[in-house]
Protein backbone atom coordinates (compact mmCIF):
# COMPACT_ATOMS: atom_id res chain seq x y z
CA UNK A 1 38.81 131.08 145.28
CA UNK A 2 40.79 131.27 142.03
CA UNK A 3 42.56 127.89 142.86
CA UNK A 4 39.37 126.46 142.52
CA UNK A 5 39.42 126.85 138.62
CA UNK A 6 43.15 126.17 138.05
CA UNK A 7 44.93 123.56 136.51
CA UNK A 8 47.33 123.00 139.44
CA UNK A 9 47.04 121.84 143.19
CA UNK A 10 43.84 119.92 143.90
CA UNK A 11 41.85 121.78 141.82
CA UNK A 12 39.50 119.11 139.87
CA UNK A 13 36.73 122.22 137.77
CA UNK A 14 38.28 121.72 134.43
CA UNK A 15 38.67 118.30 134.51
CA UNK A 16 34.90 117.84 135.64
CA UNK A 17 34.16 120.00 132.80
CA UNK A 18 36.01 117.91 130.08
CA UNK A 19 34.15 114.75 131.36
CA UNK A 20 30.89 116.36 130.94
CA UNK A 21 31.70 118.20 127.50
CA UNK A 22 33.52 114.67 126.19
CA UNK A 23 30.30 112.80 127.52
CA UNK A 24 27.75 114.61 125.45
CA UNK A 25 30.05 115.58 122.58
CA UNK A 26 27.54 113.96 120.10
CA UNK A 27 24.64 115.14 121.57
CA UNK A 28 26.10 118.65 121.04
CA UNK A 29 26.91 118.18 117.75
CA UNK A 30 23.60 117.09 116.69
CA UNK A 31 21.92 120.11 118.16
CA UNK A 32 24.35 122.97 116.70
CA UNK A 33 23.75 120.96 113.39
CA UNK A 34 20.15 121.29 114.03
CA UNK A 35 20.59 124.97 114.32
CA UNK A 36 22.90 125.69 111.55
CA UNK A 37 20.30 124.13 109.07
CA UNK A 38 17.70 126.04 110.61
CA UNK A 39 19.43 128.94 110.53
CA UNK A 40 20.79 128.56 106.90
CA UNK A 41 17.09 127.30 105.55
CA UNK A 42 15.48 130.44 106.89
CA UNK A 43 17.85 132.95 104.62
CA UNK A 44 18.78 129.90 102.01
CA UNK A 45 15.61 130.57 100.25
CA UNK A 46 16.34 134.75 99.17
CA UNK A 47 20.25 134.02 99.18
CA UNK A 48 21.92 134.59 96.01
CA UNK A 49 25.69 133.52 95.76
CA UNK A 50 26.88 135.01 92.90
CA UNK A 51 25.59 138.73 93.98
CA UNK A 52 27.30 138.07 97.30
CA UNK A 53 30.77 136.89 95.37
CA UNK A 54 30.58 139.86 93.39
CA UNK A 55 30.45 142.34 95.66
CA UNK A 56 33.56 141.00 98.02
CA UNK A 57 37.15 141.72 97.40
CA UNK A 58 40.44 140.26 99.21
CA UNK A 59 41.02 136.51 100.29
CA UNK A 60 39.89 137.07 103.82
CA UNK A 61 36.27 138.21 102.48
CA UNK A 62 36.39 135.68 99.98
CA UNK A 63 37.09 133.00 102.57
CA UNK A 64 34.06 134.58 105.23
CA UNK A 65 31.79 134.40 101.94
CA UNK A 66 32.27 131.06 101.37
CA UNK A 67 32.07 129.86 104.87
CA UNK A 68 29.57 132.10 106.25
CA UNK A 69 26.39 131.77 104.14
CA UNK A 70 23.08 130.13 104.56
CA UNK A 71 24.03 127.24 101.84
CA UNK A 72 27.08 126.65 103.82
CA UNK A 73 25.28 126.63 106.90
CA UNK A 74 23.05 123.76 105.73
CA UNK A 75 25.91 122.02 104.46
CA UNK A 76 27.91 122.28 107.91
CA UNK A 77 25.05 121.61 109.52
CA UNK A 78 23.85 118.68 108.14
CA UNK A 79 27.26 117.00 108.52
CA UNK A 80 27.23 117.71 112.34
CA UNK A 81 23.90 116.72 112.70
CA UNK A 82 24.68 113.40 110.47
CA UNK A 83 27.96 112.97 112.82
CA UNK A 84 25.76 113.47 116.04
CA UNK A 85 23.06 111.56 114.64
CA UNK A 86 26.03 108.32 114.00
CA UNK A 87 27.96 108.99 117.21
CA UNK A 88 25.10 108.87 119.45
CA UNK A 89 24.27 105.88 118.16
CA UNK A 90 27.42 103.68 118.74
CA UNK A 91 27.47 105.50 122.14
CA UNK A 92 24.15 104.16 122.94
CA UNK A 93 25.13 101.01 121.26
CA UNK A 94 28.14 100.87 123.32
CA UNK A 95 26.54 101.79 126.77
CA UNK A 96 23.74 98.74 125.84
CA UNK A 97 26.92 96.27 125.28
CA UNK A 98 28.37 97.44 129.03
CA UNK A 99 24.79 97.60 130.88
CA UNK A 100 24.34 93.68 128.70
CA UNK A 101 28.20 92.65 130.02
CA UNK A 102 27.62 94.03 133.49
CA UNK A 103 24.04 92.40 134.18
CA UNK A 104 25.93 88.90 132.97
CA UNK A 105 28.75 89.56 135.33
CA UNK A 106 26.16 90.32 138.23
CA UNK A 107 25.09 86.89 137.41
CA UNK A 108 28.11 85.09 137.27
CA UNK A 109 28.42 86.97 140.41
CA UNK A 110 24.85 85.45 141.97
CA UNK A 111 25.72 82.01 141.21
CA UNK A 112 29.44 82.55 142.51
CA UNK A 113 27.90 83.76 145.89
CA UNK A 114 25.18 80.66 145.53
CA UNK A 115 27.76 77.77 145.24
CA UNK A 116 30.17 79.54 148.05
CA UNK A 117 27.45 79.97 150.37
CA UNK A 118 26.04 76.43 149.64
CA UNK A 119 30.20 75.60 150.54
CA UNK A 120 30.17 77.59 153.45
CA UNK A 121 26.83 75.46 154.90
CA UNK A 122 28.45 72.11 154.28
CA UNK A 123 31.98 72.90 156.30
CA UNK A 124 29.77 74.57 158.97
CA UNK A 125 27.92 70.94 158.70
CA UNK A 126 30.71 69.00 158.79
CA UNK A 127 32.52 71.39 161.10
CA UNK A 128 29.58 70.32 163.30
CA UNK A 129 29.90 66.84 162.98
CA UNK A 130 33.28 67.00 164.05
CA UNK A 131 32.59 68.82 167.01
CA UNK A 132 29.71 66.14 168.00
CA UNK A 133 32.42 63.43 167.27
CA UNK A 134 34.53 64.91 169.62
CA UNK A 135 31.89 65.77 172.23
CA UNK A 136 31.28 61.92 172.52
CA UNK A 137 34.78 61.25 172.44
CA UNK A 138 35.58 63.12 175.57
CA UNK A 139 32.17 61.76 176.87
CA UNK A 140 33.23 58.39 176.40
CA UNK A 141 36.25 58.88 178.24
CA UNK A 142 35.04 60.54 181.41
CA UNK A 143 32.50 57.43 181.48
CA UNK A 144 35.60 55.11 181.47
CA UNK A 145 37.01 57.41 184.33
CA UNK A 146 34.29 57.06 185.83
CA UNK A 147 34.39 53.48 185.80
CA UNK A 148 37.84 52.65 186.23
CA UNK A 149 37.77 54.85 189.57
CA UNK A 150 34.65 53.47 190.37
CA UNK A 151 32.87 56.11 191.35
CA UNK A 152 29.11 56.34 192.02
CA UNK A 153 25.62 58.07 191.14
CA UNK A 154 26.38 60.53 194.17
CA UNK A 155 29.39 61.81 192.30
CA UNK A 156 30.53 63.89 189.30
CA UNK A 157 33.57 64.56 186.97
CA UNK A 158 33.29 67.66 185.02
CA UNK A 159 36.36 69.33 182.53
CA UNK A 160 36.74 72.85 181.58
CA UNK A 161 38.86 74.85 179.53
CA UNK A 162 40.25 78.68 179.93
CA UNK A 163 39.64 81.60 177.34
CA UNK A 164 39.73 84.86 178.17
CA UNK A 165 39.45 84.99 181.82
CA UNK A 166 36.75 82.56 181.51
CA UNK A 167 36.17 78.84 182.15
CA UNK A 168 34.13 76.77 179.37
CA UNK A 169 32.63 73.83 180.53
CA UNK A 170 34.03 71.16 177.91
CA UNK A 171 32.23 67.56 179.15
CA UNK A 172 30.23 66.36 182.18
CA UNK A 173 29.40 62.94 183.23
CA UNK A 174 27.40 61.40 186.50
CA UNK A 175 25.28 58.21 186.70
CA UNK A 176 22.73 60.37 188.25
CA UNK A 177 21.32 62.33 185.54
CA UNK A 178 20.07 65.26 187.55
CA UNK A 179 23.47 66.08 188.75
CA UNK A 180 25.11 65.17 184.96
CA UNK A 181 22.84 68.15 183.60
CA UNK A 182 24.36 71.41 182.23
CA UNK A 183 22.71 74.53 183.35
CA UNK A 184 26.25 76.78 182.57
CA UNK A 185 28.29 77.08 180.35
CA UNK A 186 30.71 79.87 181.68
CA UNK A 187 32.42 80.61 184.95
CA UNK A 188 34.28 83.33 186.10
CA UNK A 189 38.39 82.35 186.33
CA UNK A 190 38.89 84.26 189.77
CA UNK A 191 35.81 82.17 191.73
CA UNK A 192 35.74 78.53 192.97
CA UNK A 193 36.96 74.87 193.06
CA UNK A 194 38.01 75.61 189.68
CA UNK A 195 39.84 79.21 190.00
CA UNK A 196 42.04 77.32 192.79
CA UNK A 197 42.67 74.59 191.17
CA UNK A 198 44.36 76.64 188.28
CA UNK A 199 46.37 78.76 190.18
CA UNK A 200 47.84 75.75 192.57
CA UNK A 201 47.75 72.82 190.03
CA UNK A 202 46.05 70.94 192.57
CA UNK A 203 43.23 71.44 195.28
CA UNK A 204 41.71 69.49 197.53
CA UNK A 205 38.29 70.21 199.50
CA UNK A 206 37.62 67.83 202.32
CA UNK A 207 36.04 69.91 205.15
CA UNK A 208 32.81 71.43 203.87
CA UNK A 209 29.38 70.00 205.55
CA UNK A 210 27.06 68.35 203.39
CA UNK A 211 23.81 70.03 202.23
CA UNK A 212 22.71 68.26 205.25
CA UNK A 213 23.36 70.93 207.23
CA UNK A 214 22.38 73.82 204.31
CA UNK A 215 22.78 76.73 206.95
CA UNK A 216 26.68 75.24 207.34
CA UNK A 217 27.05 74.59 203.56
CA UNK A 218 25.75 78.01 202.89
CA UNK A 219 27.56 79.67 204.90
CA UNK A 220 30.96 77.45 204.12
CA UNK A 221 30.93 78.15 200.25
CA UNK A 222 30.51 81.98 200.74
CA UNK A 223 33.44 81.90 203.33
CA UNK A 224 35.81 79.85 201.46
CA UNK A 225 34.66 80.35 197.44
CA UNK A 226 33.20 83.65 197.21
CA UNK A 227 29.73 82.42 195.95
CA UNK A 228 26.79 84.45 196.82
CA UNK A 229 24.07 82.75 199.18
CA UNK A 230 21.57 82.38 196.20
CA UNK A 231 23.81 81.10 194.43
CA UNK A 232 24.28 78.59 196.76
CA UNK A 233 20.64 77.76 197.26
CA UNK A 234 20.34 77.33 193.05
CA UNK A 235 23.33 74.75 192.78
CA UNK A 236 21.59 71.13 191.28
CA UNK A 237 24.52 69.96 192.74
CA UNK A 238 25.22 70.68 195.92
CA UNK A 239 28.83 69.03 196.18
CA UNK A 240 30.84 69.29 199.80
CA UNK A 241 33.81 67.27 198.61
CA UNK A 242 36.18 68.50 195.64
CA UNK A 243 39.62 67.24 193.96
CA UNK A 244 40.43 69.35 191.35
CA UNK A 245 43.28 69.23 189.18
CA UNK A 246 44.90 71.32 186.96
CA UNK A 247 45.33 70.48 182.87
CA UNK A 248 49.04 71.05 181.54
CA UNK A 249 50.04 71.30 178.22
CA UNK A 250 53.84 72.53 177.72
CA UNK A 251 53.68 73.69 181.10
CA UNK A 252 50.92 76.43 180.78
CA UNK A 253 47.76 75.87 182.09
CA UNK A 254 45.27 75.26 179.63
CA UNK A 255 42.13 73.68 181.82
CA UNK A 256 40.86 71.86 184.73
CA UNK A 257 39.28 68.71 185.71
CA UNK A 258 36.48 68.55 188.97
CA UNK A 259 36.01 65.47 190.79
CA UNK A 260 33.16 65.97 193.12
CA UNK A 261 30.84 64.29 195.45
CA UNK A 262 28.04 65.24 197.29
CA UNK A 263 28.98 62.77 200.21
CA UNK A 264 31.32 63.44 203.12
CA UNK A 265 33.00 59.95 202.52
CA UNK A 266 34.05 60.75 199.18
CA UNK A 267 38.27 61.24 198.87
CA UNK A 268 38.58 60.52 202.73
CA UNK A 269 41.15 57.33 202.06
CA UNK A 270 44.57 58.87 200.73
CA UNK A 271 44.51 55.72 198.17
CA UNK A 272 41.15 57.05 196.80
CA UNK A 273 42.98 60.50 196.33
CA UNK A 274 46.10 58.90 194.96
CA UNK A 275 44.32 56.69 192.40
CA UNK A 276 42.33 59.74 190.95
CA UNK A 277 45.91 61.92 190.37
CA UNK A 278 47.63 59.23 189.38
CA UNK A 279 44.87 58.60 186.45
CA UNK A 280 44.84 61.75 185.54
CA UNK A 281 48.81 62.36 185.05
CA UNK A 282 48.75 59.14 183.29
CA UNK A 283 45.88 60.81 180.94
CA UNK A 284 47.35 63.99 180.87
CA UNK A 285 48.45 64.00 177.22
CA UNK A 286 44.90 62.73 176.33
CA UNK A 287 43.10 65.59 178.28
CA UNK A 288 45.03 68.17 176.71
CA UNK A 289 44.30 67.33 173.51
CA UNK A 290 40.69 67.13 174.75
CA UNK A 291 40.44 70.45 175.82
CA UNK A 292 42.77 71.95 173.11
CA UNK A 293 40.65 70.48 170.33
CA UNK A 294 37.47 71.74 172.47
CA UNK A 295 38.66 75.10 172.32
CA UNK A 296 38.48 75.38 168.58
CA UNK A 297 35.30 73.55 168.40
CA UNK A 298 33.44 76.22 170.56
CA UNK A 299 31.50 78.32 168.60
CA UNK A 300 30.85 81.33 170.96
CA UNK A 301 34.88 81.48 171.05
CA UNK A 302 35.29 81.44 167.59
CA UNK A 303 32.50 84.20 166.98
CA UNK A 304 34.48 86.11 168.75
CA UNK A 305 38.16 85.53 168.07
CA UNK A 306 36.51 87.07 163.96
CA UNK A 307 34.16 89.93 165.74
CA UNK A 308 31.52 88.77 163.79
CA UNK A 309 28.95 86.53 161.84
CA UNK A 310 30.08 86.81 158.40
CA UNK A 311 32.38 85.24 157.11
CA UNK A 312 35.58 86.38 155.92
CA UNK A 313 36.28 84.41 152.76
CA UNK A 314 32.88 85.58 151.60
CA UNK A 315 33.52 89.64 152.30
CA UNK A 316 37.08 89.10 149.90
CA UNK A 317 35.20 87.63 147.65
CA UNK A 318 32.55 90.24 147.51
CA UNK A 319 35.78 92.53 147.28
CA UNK A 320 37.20 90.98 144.28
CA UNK A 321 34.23 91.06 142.46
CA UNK A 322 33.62 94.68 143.03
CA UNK A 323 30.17 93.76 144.91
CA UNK A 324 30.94 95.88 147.70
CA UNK A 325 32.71 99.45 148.49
């Protein structure tokens, strides 16, 4: 209890105190020299001096005579209420000159944020731009795949990229523009063409029926992939022939590229097989750097690699300017 008024320990009571007293140390000298001339005007009037003088003896008297009288109480008090009056004054003055300096700072501080948010929208434009370059520059490469391995509008080539225990589909391109559609973007990295294809470098699908036989397919894809019947059914692309290949960079998997065909004849010549790998090694550098670069261009992945929307330059900023707590 008593700690709570001392001067040692955590005790704060006296220094709150001071603050206060200090803060309105003008204001209280103006009012006790308010009273002091009221006080010494009431009595001034019927107060004679020289009778008062007359009757004291000894310095101490003498020295509570002159002090303590209603003249001397109008004197006193009109210098503290003169003082109060003056120090008020250049308080007031003073707290008008900070309130003046801060409401200029706030807006330096508004047109700060302005031109760093108008910064912020043209990277995220140009950071865009970018990422649409790129986007056709993978797309104009799987079209030259496409091309150079001669494939048709019954086929597709489609590469992804890992994050997280996810794959992100990075570029898709068939002639037939129902199956070149993109209806996902995410797939799960334990499920698949793809999941295989990643653990083994390599995989190879050549004995699933065609859609043909749907029952078959159906019942082939659950079996062997893990994908549920409905699933199944909802597929635009109802592929029964796969080579999928792993993407290296510095020996660590990094994403994978799907060749796929909804007809039985696709990959059934070893040359056919062979050619695909062969252009793909020969690309490999190319495609990892594809998928590398796609990785930082996602935005979803990037959103989350910060935890948030906001972005971070802007809350130091903020920080440094004392905008926020």
């Amino acid at each position: 209890m008593f700690q709570k008024f001392g001067f040692t320990g955590e005790s704060t009571f006296f220094i709150k105190l001071w603050k206060i007293i200090s803060k309105a140390f003008y204001i209280i000298s103006a009012t006790m020299g308010s009273i002091l001339m009221a006080l010494g005007g009431a009595y001034a009037g019927s107060y004679n001096f020289h009778t008062e003088w007359v009757e004291v003896s000894g310095s101490l008297d003498s020295l509570l005579c002159i002090l303590f009288n209603p003249v001397s109480s109008l004197v006193s008090g009109g210098a503290l209420l003169v003082f109060g009056a003056i120090g008020t004054y250049l308080d007031q003055s003073r707290q008008q000159a900070e309130i003046t300096q801060l409401r200029e700072g706030s807006k330096s501080f508004a047109v700060i944020k302005n031109a760093l948010n108008a910064a912020q929208e043209e990277l995220q434009f140009q950071k865009s731009k970018t990422s649409e370059l790129h986007s056709e520059l993978v797309q104009s490469w799987l079209i030259g795949a496409y091309k150079t391995l001669q494939l048709n509008n019954q086929e597709r080539v489609t590469i992804y990229y890992e994050h997280d225990e996810e794959f992100y589909l990075l570029a898709r391109h068939s002639k037939n523009p129902h199956f070149a559609k993109i209806h996902r973007q995410k797939f799960p990295l334990n499920q698949g063409v793809i999941s295989l294809a990643w653990q083994n470098d390599l995989h190879l699908e050549l004995g699933c029926p065609s859609q043909r036989l749907l029952e078959g397919y159906i019942q082939y894809m659950h079996v062997n992939y893990g994908y549920a019947p409905e699933k199944i059914k909802a597929l635009g692309m109802k592929s029964c022939r796969y080579l999928a290949k792993a993407i290296i960079d510095a020996d660590v998997h990094i994403g994978v590229i799907v060749f796929e065909s909804t007809e039985e004849t696709f990959l059934e010549s070893d040359d056919q097989r062979d050619d695909i790998i062969r252009y793909c090694d020969s690309y490999q550098g190319r495609i990892s750097k594809f998928v590398r670069d796609g990785f930082e261009f996602n935005k979803e992945i990037c959103l989350k690699r910060k935890g948030n929307h906001k972005p971070i330059i802007e809350d130091e900023l903020i920080k440094e300017l004392g905008g926020a707590n």
